[in-house]
Protein backbone atom coordinates (compact mmCIF):
# COMPACT_ATOMS: atom_id res chain seq x y z
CA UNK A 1 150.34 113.12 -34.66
CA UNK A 2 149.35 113.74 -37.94
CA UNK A 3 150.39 116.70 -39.75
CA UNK A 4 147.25 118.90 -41.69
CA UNK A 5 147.58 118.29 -45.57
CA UNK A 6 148.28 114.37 -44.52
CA UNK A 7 144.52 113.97 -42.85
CA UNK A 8 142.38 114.36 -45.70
CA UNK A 9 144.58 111.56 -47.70
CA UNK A 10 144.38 109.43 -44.32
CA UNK A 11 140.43 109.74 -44.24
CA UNK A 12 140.43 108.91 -47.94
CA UNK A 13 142.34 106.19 -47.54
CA UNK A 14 139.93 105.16 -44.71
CA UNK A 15 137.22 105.34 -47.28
CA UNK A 16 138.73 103.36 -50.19
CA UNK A 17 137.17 100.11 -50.11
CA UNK A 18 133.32 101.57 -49.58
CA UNK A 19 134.42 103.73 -52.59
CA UNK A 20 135.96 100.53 -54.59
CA UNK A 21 132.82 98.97 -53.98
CA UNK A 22 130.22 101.45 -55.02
CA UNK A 23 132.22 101.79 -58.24
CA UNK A 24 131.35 98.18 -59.13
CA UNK A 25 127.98 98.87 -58.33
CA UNK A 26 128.04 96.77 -55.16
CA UNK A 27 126.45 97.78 -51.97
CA UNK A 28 129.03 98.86 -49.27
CA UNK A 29 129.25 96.95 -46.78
CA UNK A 30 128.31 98.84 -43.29
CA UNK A 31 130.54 96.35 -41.13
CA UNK A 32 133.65 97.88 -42.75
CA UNK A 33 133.22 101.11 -42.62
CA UNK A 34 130.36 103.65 -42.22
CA UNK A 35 130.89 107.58 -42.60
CA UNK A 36 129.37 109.56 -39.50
CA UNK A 37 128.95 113.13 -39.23
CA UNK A 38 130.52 114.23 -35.22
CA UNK A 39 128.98 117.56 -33.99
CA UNK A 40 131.39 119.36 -31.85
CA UNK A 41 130.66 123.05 -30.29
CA UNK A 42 133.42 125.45 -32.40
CA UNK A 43 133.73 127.07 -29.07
CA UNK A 44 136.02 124.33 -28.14
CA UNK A 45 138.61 125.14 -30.45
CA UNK A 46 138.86 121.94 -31.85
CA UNK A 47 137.75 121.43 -35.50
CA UNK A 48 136.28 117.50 -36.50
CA UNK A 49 138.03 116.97 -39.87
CA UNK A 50 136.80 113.44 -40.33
CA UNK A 51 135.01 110.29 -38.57
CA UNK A 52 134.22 106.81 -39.64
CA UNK A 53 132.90 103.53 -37.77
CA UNK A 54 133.60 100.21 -38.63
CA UNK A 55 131.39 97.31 -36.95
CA UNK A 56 132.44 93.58 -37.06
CA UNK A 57 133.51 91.98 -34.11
CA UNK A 58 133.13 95.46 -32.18
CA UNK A 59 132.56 98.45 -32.82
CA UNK A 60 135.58 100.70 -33.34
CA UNK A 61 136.31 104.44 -34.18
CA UNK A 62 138.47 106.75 -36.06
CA UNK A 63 138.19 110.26 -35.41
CA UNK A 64 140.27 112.94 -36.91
CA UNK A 65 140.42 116.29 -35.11
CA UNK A 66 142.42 119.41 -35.78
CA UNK A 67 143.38 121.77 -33.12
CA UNK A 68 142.44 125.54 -33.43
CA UNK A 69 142.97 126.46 -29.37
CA UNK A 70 146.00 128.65 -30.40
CA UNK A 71 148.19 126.88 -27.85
CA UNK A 72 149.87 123.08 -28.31
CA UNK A 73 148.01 120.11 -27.00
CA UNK A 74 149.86 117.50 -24.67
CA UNK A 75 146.84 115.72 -24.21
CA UNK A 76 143.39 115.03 -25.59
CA UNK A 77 140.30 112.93 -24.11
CA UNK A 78 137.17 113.13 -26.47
CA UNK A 79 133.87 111.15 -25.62
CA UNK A 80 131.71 110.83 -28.99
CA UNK A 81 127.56 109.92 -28.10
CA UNK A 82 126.07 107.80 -30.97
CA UNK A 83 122.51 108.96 -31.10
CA UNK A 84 119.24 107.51 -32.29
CA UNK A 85 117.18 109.39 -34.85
CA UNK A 86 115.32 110.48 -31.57
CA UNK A 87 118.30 111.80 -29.92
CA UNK A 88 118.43 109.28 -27.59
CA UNK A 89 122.05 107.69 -26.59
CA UNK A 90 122.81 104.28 -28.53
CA UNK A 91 125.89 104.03 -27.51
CA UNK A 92 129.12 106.24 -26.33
CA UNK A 93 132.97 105.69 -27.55
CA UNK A 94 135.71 107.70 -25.52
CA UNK A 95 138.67 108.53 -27.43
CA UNK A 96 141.94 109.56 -25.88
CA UNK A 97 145.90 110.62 -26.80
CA UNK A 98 148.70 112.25 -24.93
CA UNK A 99 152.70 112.33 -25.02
CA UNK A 100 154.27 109.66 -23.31
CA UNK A 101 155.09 111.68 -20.00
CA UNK A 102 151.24 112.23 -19.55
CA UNK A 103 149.35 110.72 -16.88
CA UNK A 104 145.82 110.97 -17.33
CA UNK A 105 143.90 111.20 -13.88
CA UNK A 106 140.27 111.12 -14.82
CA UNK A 107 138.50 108.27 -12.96
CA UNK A 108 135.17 108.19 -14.37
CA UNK A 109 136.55 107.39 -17.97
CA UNK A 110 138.06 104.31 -19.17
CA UNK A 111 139.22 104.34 -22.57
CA UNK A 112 139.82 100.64 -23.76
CA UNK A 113 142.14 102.39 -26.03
CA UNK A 114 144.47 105.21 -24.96
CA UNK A 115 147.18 106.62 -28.33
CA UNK A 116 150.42 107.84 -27.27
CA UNK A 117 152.05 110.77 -28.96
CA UNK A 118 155.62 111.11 -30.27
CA UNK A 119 155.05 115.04 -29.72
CA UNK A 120 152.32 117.96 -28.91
CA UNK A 121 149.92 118.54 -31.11
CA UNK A 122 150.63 121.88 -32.39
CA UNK A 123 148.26 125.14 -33.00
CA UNK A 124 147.05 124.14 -36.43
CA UNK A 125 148.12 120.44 -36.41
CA UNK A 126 145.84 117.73 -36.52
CA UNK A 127 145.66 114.43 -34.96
CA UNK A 128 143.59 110.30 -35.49
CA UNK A 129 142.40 109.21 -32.49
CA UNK A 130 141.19 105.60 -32.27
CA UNK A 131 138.59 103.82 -30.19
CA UNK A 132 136.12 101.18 -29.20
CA UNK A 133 133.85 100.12 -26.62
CA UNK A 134 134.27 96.24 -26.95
CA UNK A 135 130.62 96.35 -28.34
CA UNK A 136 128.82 94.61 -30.99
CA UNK A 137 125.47 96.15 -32.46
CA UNK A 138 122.28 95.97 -34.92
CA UNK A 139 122.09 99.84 -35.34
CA UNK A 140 123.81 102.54 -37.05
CA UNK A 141 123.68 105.94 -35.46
CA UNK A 142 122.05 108.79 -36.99
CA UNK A 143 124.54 110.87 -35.96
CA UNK A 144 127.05 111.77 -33.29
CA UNK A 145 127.96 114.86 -31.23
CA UNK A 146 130.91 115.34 -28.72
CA UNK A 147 129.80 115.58 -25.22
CA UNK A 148 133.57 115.70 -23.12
CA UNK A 149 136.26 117.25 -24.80
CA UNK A 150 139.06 117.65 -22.02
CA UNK A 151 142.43 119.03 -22.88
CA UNK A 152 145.77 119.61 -21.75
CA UNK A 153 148.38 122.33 -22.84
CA UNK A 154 151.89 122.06 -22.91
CA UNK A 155 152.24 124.29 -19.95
CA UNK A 156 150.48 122.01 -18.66
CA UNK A 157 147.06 124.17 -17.60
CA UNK A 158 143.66 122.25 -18.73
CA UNK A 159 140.48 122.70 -20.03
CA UNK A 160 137.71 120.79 -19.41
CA UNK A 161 134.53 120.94 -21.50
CA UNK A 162 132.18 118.57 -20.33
CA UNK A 163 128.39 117.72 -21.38
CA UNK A 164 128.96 120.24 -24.98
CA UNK A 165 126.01 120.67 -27.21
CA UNK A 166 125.73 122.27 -29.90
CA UNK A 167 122.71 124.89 -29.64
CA UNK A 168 121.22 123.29 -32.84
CA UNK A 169 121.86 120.02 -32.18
CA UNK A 170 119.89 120.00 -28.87
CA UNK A 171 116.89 121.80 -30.09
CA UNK A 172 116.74 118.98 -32.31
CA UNK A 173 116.93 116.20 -29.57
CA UNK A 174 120.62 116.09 -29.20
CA UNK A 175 122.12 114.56 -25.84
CA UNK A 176 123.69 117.15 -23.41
CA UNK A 177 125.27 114.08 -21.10
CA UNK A 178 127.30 111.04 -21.66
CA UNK A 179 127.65 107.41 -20.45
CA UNK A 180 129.66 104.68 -21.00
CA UNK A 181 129.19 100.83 -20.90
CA UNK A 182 130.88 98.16 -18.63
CA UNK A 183 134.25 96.91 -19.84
CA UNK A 184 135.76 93.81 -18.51
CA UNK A 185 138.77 94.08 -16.25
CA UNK A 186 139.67 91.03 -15.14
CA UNK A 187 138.67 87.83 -16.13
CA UNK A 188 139.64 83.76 -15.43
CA UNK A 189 142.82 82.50 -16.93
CA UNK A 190 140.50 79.85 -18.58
CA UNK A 191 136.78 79.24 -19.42
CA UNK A 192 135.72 75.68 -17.49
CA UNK A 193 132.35 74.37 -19.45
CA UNK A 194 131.73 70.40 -19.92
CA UNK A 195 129.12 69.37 -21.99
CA UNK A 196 129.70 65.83 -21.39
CA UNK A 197 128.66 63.51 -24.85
CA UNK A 198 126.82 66.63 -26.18
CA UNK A 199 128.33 69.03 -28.88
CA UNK A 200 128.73 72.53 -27.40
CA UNK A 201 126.27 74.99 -28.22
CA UNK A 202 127.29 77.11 -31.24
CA UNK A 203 126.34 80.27 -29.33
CA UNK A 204 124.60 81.12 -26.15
CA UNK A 205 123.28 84.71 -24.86
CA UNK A 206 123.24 86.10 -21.53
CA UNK A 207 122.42 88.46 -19.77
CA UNK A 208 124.93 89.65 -16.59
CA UNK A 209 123.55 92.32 -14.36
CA UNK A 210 127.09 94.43 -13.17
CA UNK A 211 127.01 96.31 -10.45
CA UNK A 212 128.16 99.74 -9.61
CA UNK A 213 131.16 98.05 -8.09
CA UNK A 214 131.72 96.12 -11.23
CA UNK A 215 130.43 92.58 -9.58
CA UNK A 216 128.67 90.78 -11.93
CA UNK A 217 125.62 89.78 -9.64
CA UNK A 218 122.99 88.07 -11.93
CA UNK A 219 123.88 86.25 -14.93
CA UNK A 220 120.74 84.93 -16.55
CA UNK A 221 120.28 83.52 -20.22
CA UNK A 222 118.44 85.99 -22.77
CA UNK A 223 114.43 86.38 -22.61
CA UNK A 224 114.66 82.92 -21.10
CA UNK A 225 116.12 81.16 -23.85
CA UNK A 226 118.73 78.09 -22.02
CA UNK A 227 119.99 76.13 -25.06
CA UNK A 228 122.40 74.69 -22.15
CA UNK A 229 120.40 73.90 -19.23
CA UNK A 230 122.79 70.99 -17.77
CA UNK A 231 125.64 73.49 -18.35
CA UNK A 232 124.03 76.79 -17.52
CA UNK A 233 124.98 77.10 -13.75
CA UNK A 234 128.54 76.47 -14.16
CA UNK A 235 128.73 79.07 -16.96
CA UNK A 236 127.02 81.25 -14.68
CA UNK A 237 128.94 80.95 -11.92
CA UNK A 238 131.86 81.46 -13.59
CA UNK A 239 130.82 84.25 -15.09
CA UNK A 240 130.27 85.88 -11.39
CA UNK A 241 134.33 85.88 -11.43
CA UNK A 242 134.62 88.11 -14.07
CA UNK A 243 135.37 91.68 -13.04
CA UNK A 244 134.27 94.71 -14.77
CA UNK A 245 135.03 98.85 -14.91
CA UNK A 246 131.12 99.58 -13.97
CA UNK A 247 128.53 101.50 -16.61
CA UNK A 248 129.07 105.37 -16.32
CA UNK A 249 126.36 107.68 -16.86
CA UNK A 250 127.72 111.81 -16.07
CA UNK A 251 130.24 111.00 -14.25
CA UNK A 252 129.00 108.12 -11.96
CA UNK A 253 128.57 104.56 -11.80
CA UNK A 254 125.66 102.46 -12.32
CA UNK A 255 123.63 98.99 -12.27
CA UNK A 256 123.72 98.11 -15.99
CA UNK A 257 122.58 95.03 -18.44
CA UNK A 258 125.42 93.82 -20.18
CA UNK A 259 124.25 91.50 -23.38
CA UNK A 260 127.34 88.85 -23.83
CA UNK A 261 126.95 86.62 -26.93
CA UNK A 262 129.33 83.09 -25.66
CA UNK A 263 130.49 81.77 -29.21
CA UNK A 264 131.72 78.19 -28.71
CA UNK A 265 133.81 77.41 -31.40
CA UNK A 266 134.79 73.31 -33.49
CA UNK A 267 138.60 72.97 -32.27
CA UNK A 268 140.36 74.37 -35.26
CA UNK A 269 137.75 76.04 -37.30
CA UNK A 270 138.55 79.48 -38.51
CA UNK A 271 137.65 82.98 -36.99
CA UNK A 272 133.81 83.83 -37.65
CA UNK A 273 132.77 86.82 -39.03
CA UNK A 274 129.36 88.46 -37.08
CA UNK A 275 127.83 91.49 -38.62
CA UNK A 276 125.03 91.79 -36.89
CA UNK A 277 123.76 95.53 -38.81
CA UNK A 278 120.39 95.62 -39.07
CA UNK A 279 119.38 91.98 -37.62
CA UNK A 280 117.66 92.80 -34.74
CA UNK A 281 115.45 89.46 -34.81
CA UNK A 282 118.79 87.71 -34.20
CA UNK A 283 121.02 90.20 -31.85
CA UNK A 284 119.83 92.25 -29.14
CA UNK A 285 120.90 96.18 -30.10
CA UNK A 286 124.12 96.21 -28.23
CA UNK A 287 125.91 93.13 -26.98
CA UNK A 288 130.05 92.09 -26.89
CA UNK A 289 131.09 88.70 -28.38
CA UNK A 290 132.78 86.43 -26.07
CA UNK A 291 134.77 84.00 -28.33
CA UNK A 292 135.92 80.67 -26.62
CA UNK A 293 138.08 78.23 -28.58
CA UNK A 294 138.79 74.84 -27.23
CA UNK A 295 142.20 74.40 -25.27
CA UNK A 296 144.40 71.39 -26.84
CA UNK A 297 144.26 67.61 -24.96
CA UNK A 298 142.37 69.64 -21.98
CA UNK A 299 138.82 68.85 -22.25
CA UNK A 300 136.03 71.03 -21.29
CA UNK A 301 138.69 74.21 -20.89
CA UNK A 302 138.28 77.08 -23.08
CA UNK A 303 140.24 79.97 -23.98
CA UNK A 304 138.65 83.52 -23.64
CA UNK A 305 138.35 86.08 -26.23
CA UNK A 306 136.60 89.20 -25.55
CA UNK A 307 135.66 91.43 -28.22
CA UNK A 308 138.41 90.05 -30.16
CA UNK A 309 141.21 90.88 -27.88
CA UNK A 310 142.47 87.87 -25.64
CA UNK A 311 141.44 87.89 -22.13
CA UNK A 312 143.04 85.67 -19.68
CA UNK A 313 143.55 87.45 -15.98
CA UNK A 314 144.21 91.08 -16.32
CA UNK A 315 142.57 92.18 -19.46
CA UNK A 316 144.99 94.84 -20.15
CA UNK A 317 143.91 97.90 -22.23
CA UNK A 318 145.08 98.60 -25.83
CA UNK A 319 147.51 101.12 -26.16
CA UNK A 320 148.91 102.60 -29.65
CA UNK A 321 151.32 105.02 -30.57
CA UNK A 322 150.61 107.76 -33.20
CA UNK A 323 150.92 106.02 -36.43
CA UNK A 324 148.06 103.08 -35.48
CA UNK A 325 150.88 100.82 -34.32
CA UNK A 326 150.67 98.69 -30.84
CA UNK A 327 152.87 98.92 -28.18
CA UNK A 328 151.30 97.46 -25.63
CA UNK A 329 148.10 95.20 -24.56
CA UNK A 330 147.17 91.99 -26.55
CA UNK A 331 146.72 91.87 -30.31
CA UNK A 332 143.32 91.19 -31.53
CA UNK A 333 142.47 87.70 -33.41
C-alpha cells in the first residue's frame, strides 16, 4: 500500500528515464515505458492516479489507483482493456491485490500476478498494482478503460462492477466487455528437440490452437512457414503437453490462437532483447516468447522460459508484496 502524497513521486519515478531521454533530445524508447491514459467510471469510487506500460519481453503494467469508496479496501481485482483506435480489444491485463488472509474466489480470472498487502487500503489511500499477460506485441494501445473493478471491504461485504464504461467512452467505440488470453499452467520439466548435424533454428513461430479446456489441440507453424521440417513434429507434439488456463471472453472460456515465438538460443550467449513495437512485417500483433537455452552435456534438451519467467512443471504464478518485492513464484531472467 502506498500512502497518497508518495504516488505521484512513485509515477515520476516510473517516468524518469523517458524523461532523461527526451532531455537529450533522444527518442524514448516505447519498450521501456509508455504513458497510457485508463478510463474508469467515477461511479466506482475508485480514482486512476497513474498508468504506464512497459513492453520488452512481455508486456507488463503499473497501475496506480486511489480509493474514494468511503470504506477500507481488503481486496482489489481490476481488469484494464487495451483498445485499438477503433475501440476494438487489443489486448486485456487483470490486475489484482489483497491482505494476506484474502482468498480470492473468482474463477474466470487468472491474474499471472496477484500483490499482497501488508494492510487495507484505507478511505483516501492509494495503492500500485502490477501486471502482465505473458504477451509480447507490435501495437501500442490508443487507450485503455477499466471493464471489472471488483472489491472487497474490510467487513468483508463486496462489490462487483463488471463490464464499466464510461458513457463517453462508449459512444466513442469503447469496449463494454472483457477477455483474457491463454496463460500456460503447466508445462514439461524439459524441452526435447534434436536437430541432429544442423544448427538450431534461431527462432521458430507457431501457432497452438487451445481449447476451452486448456488442451492445446493443433500446433501448426505460422502462415506455413517450417524453417524445421525434420524437427517440426516432435516440437509439436510436445507442445500438445503443455497445459494452459483457457482464453476468457465475459466470463467464459473459449477456442483461441495462441502466437508462440520458440527462441533457440547458442549455449552461453546472453539474454536477447525483442522489441517488437511497431514491426508488424516481422511479429504477428500479439504473441509470447518462449526462450529455450541449451541444457549442459545433455544434448538436444532444452530449458523452458516463458515470457521470461522459468517454466519447468507447474508454472507457478508471480506473487509480490506491496513494495514490488517477490515472495513467491520464479524470478524472471
Amino acid at each position: 500500500m502506498i500512502g497518497s502524497r508518495v504516488l505521484p513521486l512513485v509515477l515520476a519515478l516510473l517516468a524518469s528515464a523517458a524523461l532523461a531521454a527526451e532531455q537529450l533530445g533522444q527518442a524514448p524508447n516505447p519498450c521501456e515505458r509508455t504513458d497510457i491514459h485508463v478510463a474508469l467510471d467515477p461511479r466506482s469510487g475508485v480514482e486512476v492516479v497513474g498508468h504506464q506500460l512497459e513492453f520488452e519481453a512481455r508486456i507488463s503494467g503499473a497501475l496506480s489507483l486511489r480509493n474514494r469508496t468511503g470504506h477500507a479496501l481488503r481486496a482489489i481485482t481490476v481488469i484494464v482493456n487495451y483498445l485499438e483506435a477503433d475501440g476494438s480489444i487489443l489486448y486485456s491485463i487483470p490486475y489484482r491485490a489483497g491482505v494476506a488472509q484474502v482468498v480470492f474466489t473468482e474463477t474466470d480470472i487468472y491474474p499471472f500476478t496477484v500483490e499482497r498487502l501488508t494492510k487495507p487500503i484505507p478511505q483516501g489511500g492509494g495503492v500500485l498494482l502490477f501486471g502482465t499477460n505473458l504477451l509480447s506485441t507490435t501495437a501500442i494501445p490508443t487507450r485503455a478503460e477499466v471493464s471489472v473493478l471488483n472489491l472487497t471491504f474490510t467487513d468483508c461485504s463486496h462489490r462487483d462492477s463488471l463490464f464499466l464504461s464510461v458513457p463517453e467512452q462508449a459512444h466513442a467505440g469503447g469496449s463494454q466487455a472483457w477477455n483474457s488470453d491463454p496463460l500456460p499452467i503447466e508445462t514439461p520439466s524439459e524441452f526435447r528437440a534434436e536437430f541432429g548435424n544442423e544448427h538450431p533454428p534461431d527462432r521458430i513461430f507457431v501457432t497452438v490452437r487451445v481449447e476451452p479446456s486448456g488442451q492445446p489441440v493443433v500446433v501448426a507453424p505460422r502462415e506455413g512457414l517450417d524453417p524445421a521440417p525434420n524437427a517440426f513434429p516432435k516440437i509439436a507434439e510436445q507442445l500438445q503437453e503443455w497445459r494452459f488456463f483457457p482464453a476468457i471472453e465475459n466470463g467464459h472460456p473459449i477456442p483461441s490462437d495462441l502466437n508462440l515465438l520458440l527462441l533457440f538460443r547458442p549455449r552461453g550467449s546472453p539474454p536477447a532483447r525483442e522489441c517488437p513495437i511497431r514491426d508488424s512485417s516481422k511479429y504477428p500483433k500479439t504473441f509470447a516468447i518462449v526462450t529455450l537455452d541449451p541444457k549442459p552435456e545433455t544434448p538436444g534438451r532444452w530449458l523452458i522460459s516463458y515470457a521470461g519467467f522459468p517454466a519447468h512443471g507447474k508454472f507457478q504464478r508471480n506473487e509480490v508484496d506491496d513494495r514490488g518485492g517477490t515472495t513467491k513464484s520464479d524470478k524472471p531472467r
